[in-house]
Every structure is written in structure tokens, then in C-alpha cells.
PDB file of N, CA and C in Angstrom:
ATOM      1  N   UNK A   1     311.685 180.218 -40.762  1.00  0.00           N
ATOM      2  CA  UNK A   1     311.161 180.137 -39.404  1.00  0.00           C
ATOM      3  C   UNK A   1     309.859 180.920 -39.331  1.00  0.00           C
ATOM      4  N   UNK A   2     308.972 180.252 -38.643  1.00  0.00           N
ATOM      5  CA  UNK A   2     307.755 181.354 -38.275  1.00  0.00           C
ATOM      6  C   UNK A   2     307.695 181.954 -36.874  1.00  0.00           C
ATOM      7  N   UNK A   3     306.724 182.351 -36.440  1.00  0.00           N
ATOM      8  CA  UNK A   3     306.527 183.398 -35.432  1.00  0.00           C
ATOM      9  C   UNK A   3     306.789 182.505 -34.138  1.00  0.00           C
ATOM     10  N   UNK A   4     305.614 180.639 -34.684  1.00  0.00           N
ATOM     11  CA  UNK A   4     305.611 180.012 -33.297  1.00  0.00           C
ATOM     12  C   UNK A   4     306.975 179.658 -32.898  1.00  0.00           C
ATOM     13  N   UNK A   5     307.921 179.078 -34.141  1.00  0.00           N
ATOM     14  CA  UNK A   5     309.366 179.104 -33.874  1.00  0.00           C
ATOM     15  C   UNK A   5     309.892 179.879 -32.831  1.00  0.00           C
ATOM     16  N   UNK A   6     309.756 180.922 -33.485  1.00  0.00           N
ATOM     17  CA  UNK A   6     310.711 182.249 -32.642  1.00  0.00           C
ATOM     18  C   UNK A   6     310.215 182.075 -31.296  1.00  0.00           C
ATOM     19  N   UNK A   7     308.993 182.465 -31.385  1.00  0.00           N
ATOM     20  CA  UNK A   7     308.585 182.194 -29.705  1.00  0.00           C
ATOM     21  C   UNK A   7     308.836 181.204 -28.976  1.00  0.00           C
ATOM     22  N   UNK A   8     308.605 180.040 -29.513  1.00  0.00           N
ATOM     23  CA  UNK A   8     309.791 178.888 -28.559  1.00  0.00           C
ATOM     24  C   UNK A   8     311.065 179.195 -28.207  1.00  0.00           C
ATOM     25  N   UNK A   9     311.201 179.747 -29.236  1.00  0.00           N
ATOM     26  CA  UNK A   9     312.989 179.917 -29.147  1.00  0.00           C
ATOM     27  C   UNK A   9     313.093 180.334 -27.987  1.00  0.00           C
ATOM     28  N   UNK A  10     312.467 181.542 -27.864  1.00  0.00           N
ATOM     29  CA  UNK A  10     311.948 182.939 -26.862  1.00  0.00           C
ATOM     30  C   UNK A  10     312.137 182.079 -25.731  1.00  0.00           C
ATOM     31  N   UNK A  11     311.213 181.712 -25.698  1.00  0.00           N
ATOM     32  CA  UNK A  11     310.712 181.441 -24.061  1.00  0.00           C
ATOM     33  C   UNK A  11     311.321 180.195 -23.364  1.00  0.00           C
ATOM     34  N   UNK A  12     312.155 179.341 -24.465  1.00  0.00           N
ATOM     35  CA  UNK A  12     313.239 178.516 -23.987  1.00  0.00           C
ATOM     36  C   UNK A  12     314.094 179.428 -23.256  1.00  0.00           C
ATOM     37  N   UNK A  13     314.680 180.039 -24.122  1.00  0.00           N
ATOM     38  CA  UNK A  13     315.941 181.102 -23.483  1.00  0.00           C
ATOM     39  C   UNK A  13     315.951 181.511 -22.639  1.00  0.00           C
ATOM     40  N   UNK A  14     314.328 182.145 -21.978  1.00  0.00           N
ATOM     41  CA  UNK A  14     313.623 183.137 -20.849  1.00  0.00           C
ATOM     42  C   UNK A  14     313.723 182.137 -19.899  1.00  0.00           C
ATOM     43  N   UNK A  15     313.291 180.989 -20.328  1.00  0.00           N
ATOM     44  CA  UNK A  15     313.293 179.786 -19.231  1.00  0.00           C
ATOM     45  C   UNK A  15     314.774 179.357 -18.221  1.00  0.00           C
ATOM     46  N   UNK A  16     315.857 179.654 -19.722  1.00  0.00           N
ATOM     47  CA  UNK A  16     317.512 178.828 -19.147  1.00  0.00           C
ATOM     48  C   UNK A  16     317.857 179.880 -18.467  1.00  0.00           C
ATOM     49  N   UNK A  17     317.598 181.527 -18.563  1.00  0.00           N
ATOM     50  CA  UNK A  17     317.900 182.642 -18.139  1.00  0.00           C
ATOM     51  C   UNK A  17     317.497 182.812 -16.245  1.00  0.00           C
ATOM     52  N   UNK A  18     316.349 181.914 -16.202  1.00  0.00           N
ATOM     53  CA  UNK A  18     315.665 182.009 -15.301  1.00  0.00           C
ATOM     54  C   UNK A  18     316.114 181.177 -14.437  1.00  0.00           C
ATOM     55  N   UNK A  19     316.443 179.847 -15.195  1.00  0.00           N
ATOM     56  CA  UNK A  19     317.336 178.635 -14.082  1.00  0.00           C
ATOM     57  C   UNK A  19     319.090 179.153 -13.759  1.00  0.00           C
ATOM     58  N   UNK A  20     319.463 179.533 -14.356  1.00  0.00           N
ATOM     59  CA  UNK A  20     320.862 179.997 -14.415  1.00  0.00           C
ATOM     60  C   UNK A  20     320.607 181.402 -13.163  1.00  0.00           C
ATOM     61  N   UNK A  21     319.907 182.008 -13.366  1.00  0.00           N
ATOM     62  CA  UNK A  21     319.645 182.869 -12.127  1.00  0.00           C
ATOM     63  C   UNK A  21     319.854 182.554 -10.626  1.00  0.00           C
ATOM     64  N   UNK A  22     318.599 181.470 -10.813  1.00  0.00           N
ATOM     65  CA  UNK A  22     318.257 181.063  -9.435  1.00  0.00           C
ATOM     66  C   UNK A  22     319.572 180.010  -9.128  1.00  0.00           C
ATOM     67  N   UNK A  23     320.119 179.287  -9.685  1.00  0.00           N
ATOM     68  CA  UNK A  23     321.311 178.953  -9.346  1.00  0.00           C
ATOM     69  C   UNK A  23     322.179 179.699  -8.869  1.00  0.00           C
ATOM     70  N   UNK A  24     322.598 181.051  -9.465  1.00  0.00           N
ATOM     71  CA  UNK A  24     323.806 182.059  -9.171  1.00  0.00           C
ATOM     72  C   UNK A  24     323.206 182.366  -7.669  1.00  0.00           C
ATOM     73  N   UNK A  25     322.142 182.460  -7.456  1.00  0.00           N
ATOM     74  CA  UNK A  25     321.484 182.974  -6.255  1.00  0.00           C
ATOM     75  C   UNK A  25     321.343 181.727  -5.525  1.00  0.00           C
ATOM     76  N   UNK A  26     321.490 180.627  -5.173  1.00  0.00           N
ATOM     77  CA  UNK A  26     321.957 179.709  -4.408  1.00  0.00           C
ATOM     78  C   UNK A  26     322.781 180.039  -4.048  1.00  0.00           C
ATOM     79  N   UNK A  27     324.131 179.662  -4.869  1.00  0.00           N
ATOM     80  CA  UNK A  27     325.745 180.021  -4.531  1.00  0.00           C
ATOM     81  C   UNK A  27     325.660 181.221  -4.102  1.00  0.00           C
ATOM     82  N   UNK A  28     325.261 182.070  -4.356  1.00  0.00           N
ATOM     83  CA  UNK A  28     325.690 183.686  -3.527  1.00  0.00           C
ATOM     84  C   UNK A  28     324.610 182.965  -2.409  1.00  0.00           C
ATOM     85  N   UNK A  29     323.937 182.959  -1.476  1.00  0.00           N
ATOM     86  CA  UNK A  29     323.312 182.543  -0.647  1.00  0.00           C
ATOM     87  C   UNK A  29     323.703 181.895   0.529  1.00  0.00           C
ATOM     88  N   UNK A  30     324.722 180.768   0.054  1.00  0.00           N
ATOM     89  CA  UNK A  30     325.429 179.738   0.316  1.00  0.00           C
ATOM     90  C   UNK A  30     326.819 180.271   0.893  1.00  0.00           C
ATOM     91  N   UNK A  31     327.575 181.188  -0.003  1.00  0.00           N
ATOM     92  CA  UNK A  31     328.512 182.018   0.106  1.00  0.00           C
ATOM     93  C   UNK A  31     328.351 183.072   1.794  1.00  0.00           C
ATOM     94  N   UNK A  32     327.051 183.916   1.070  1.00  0.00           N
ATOM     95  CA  UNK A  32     326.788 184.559   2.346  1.00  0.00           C
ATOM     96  C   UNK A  32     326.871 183.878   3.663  1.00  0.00           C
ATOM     97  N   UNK A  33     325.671 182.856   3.478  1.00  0.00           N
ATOM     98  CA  UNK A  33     325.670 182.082   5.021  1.00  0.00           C
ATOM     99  C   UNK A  33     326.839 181.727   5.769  1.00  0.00           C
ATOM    100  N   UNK A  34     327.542 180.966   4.936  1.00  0.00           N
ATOM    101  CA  UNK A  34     329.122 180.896   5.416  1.00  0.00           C
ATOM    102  C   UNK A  34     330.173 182.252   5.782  1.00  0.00           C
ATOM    103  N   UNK A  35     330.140 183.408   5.445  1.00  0.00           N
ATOM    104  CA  UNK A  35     330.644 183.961   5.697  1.00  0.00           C
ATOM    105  C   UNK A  35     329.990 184.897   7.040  1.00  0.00           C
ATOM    106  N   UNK A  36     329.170 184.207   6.968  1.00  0.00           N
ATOM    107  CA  UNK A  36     328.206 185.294   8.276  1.00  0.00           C
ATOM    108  C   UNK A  36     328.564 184.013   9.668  1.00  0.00           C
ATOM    109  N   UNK A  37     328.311 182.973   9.304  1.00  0.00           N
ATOM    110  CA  UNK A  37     328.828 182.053  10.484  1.00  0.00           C
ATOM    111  C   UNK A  37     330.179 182.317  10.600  1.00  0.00           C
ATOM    112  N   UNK A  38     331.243 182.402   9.862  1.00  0.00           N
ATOM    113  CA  UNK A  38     332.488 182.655  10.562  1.00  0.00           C
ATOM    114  C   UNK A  38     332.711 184.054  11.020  1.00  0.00           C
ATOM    115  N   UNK A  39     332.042 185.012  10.825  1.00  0.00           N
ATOM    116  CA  UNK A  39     332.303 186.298  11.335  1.00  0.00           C
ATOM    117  C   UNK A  39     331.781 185.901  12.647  1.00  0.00           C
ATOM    118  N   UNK A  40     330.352 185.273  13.158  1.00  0.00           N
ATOM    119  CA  UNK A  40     329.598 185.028  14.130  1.00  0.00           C
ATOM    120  C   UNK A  40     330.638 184.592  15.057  1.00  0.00           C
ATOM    121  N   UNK A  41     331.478 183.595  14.335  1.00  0.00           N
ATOM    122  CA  UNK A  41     332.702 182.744  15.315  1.00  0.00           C
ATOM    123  C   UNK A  41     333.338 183.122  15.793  1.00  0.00           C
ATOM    124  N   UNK A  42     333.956 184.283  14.570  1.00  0.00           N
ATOM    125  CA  UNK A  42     335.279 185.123  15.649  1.00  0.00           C
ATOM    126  C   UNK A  42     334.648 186.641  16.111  1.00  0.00           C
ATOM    127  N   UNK A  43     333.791 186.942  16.199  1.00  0.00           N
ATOM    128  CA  UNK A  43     333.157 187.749  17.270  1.00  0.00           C
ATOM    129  C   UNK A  43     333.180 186.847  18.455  1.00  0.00           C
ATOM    130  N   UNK A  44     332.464 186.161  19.038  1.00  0.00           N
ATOM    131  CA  UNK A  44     332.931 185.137  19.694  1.00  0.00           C
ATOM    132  C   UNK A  44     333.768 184.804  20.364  1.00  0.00           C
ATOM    133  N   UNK A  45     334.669 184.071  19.511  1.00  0.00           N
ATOM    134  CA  UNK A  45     336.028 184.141  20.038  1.00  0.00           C
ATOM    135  C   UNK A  45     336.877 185.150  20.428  1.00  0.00           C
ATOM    136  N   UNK A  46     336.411 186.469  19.664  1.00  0.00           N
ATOM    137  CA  UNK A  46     337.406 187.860  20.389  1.00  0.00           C
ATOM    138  C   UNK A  46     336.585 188.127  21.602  1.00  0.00           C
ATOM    139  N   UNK A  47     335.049 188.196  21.705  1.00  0.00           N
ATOM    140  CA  UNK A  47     334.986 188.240  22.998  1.00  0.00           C
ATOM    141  C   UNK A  47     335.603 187.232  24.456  1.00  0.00           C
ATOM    142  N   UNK A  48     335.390 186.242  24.027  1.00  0.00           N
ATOM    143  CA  UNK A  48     336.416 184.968  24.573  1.00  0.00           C
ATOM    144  C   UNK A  48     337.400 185.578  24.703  1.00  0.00           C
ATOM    145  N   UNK A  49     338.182 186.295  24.256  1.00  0.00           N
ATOM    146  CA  UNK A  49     339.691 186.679  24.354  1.00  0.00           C
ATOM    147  C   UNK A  49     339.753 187.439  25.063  1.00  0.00           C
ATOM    148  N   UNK A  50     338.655 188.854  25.175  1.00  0.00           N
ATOM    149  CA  UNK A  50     338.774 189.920  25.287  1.00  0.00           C
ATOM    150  C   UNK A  50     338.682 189.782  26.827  1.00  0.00           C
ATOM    151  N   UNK A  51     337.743 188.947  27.023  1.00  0.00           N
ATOM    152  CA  UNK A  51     337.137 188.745  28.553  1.00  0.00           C
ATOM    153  C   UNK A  51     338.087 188.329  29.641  1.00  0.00           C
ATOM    154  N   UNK A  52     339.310 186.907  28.942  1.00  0.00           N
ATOM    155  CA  UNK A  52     340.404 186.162  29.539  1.00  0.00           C
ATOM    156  C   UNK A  52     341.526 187.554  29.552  1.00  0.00           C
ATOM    157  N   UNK A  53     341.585 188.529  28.820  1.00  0.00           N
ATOM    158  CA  UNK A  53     342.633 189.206  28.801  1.00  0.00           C
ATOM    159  C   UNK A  53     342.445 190.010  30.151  1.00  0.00           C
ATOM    160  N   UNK A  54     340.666 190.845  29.902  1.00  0.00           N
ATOM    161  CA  UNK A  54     340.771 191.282  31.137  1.00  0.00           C
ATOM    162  C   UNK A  54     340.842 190.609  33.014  1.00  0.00           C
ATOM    163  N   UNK A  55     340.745 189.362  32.804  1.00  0.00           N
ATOM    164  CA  UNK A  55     340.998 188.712  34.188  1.00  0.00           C
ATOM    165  C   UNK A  55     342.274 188.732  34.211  1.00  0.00           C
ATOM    166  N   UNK A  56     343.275 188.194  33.228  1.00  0.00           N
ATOM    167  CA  UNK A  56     344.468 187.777  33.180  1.00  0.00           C
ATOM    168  C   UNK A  56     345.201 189.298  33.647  1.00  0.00           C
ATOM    169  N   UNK A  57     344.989 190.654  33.295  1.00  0.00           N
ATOM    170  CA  UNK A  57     345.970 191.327  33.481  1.00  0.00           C
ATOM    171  C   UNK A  57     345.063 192.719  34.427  1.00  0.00           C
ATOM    172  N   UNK A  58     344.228 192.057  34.958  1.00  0.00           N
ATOM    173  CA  UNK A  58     343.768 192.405  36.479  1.00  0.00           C
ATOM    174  C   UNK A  58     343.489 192.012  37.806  1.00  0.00           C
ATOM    175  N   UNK A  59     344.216 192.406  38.551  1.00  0.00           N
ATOM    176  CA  UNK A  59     344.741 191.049  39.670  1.00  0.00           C
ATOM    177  C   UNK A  59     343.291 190.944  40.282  1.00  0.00           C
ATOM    178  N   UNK A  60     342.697 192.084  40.451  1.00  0.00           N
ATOM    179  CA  UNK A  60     341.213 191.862  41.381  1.00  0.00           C
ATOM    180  C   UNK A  60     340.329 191.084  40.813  1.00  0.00           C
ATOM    181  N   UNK A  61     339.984 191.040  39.316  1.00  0.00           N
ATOM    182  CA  UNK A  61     339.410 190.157  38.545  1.00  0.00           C
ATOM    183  C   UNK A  61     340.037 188.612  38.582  1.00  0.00           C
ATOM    184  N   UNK A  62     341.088 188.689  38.320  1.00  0.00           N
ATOM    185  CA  UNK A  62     341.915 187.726  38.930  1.00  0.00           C
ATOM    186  C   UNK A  62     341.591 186.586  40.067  1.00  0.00           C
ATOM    187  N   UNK A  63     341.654 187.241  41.055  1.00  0.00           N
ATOM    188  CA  UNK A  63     341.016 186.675  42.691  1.00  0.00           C
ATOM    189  C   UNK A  63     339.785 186.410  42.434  1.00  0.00           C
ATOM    190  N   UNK A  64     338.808 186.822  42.082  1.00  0.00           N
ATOM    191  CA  UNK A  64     337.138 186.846  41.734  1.00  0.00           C
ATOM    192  C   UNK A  64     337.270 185.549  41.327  1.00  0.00           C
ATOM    193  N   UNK A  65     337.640 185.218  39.897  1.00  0.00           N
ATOM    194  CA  UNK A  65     337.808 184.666  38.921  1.00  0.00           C
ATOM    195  C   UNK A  65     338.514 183.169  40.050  1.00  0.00           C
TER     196      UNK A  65
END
């Protein structure tokens, strides 16, 4: 093998190293987003809850309501 060899070799590798990266960093990306929309949801929804609980087990809110 000579030098230009090796260096192909090289910079193939540097290259697959580089696509395999940015892939893993999609999926983690992808991962995140989804897990940030369902936290978004049930924040949300516990406020939804939180809000019906307090009408439901206060009669003056209650009447308002």
C-alpha cells in the first residue's frame, strides 16, 4: 500500500464516521422532539385537571362557573 492508499482509506472512514453521526443526531433529535410534545401535553392536561378540580370542589367557583 502507499501513502495515497492510506489516505483514501483515511478519509473514507472520516467520511462514514461523519454520516453515521449526523444520523445518530437525527434520531436523538427526533426522540427529543417527541418527548418534549408529550410532556407539553400533559402539562396541559394537568392544568385542565387542576382547574376542573378547583371548580368541582368549590361551591363559589362552582356557581361562577
Amino acid at each position: 500500500m502507499n501513502w495515497d492508499a492510506i489516505g483514501a482509506f483515511a478519509e473514507l472512514l472520516g467520511a462514514l464516521a461523519v454520516f453515521i453521526t449526523v444520523a445518530f443526531l437525527a434520531v436523538q433529535m427526533r426522540q427529543n422532539t417527541r418527548a418534549l410534545r408529550a410532556e407539553s401535553m400533559n402539562n396541559a392536561s394537568m392544568s385542565t385537571q387542576n382547574w376542573y378540580l378547583q371548580v368541582g370542589t368549590n361551591p363559589q367557583c362552582a356557581e361562577i362557573w
